[in-house]
Structure formats: C-alpha cells, structure tokens
Protein backbone atom coordinates (compact mmCIF):
# COMPACT_ATOMS: atom_id res chain seq x y z
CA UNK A 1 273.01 92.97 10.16
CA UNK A 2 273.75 90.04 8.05
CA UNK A 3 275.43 86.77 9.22
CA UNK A 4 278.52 87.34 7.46
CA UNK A 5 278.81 90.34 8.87
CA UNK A 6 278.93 89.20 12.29
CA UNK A 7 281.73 86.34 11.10
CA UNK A 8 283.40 88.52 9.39
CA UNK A 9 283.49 91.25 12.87
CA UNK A 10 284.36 88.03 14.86
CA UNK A 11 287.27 86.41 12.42
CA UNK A 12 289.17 90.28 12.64
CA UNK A 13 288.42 90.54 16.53
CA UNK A 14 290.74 87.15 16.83
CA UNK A 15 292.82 87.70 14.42
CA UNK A 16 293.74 91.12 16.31
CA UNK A 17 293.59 88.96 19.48
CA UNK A 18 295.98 86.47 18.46
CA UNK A 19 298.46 89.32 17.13
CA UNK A 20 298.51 90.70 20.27
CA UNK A 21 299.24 87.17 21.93
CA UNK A 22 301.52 86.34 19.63
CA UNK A 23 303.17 89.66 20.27
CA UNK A 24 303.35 89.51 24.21
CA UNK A 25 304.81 86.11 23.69
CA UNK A 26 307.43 87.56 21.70
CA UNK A 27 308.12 90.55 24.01
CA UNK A 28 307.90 88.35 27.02
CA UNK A 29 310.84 86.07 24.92
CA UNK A 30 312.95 88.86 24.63
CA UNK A 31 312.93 90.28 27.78
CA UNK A 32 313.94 86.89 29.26
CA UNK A 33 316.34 86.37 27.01
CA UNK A 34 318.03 89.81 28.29
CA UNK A 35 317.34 89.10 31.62
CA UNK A 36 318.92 85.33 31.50
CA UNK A 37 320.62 84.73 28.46
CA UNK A 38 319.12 82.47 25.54
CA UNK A 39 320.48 79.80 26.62
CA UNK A 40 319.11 79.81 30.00
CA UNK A 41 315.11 80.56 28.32
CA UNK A 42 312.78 77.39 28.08
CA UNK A 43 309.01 77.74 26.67
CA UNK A 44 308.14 76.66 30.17
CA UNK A 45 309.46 80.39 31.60
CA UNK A 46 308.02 82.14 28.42
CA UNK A 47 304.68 80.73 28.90
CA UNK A 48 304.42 80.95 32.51
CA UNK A 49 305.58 84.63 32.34
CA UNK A 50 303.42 85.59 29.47
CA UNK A 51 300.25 84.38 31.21
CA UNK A 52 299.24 81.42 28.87
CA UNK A 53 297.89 78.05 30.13
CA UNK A 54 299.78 74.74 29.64
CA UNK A 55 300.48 74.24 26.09
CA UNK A 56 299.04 77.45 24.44
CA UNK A 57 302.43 78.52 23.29
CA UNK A 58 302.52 76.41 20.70
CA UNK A 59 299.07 77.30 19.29
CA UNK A 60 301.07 80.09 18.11
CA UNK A 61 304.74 78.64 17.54
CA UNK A 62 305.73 75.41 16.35
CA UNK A 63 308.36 75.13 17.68
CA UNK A 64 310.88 76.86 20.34
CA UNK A 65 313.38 77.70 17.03
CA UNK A 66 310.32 79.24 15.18
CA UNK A 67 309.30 81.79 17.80
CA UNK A 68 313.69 82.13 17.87
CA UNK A 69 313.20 83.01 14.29
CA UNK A 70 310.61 85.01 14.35
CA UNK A 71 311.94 87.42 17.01
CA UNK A 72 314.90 87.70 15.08
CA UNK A 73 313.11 88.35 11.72
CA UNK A 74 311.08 91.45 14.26
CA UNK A 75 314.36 92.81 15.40
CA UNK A 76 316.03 92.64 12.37
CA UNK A 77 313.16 94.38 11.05
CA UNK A 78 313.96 96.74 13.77
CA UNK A 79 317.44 97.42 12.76
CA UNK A 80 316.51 97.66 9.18
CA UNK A 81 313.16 100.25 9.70
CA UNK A 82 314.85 102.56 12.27
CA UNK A 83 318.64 101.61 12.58
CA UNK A 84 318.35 101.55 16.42
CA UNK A 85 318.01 98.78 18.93
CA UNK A 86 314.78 98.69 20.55
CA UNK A 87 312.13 95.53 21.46
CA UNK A 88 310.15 94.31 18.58
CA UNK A 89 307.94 96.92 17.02
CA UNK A 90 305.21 94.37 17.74
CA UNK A 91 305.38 95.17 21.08
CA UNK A 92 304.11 98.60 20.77
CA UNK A 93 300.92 98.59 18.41
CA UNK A 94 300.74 94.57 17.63
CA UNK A 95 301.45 94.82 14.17
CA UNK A 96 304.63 94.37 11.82
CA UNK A 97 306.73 97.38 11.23
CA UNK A 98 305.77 96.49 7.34
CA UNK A 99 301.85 97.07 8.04
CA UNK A 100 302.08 99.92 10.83
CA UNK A 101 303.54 103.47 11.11
C-alpha cells in the first residue's frame, strides 16, 4: 500500500465523518426548533444536545444564520425531491438528497 493511498482512505473517512456531524447537528437543530420554537433555539442547546464540545459547532457553521440556511436549503430540498414534510434527508443516510437515493 502506497502513502497516498492511506491519505487518500483517511481524507474520505473524515470527510464521511464530518457529514455525519454536520448532519446530526442539523437534525438535532430541527428537532429543537419543533420542540421550542426558533426563536427560543441558541447554538448553546444545539451543541449541548448534539454531543459536541465547547465551540465545535462552528467548525462546521459559521455562523448561527448559516446552519439556519442550510437546514432550510435541506428541507426545501425535501419539499422539492418528495413533496412531503419530513426531517432533512441528511438525517437518514448523511448525504444530500442530490448525491443519494
């Protein structure tokens, strides 16, 4: 086995990592939101609730209004792929709708 080869294994294992972090954050964000309401939602109680340390969230999001806009983009996505409401498709196999199914 060549050395790229093992990069190469490592850079896809956390790419598919992050996905699925990425995606739990998102699901975890949307299940508070219907829970609590937007409004009531900081990155404090996504965080804590998706099980990532101090901080981590935004290794992922900018900003609070980017993960908003990104869940929106998912469920609109959602709408768009399916025409019924359901959580963001991420959720289920940690991939876009547009690169899954």
């Amino acid at each position: 086995m060549t050395n790229s080869a093992v990069v190469n294994f490592r850079t896809r294992t956390g790419q598919a990592r992050r996905a699925r972090t990425r995606a739990n954050i998102l699901s975890t964000a949307f299940a508070l939101f219907d829970e609590r309401g937007v409004d009531q939602v900081t990155v404090e109680d996504v965080r804590e609730s998706a099980g990532l340390a101090r901080g981590s969230f935004y290794n992922y999001f900018l900003t609070y209004e980017h993960m908003l806009k990104e869940l929106a983009a998912q469920i609109g996505r959602s709408y768009a792929f399916g025409g019924r409401r359901q959580r963001p498709h991420a959720q289920t196999c940690g991939t876009d709708t547009a690169r899954c199914c």
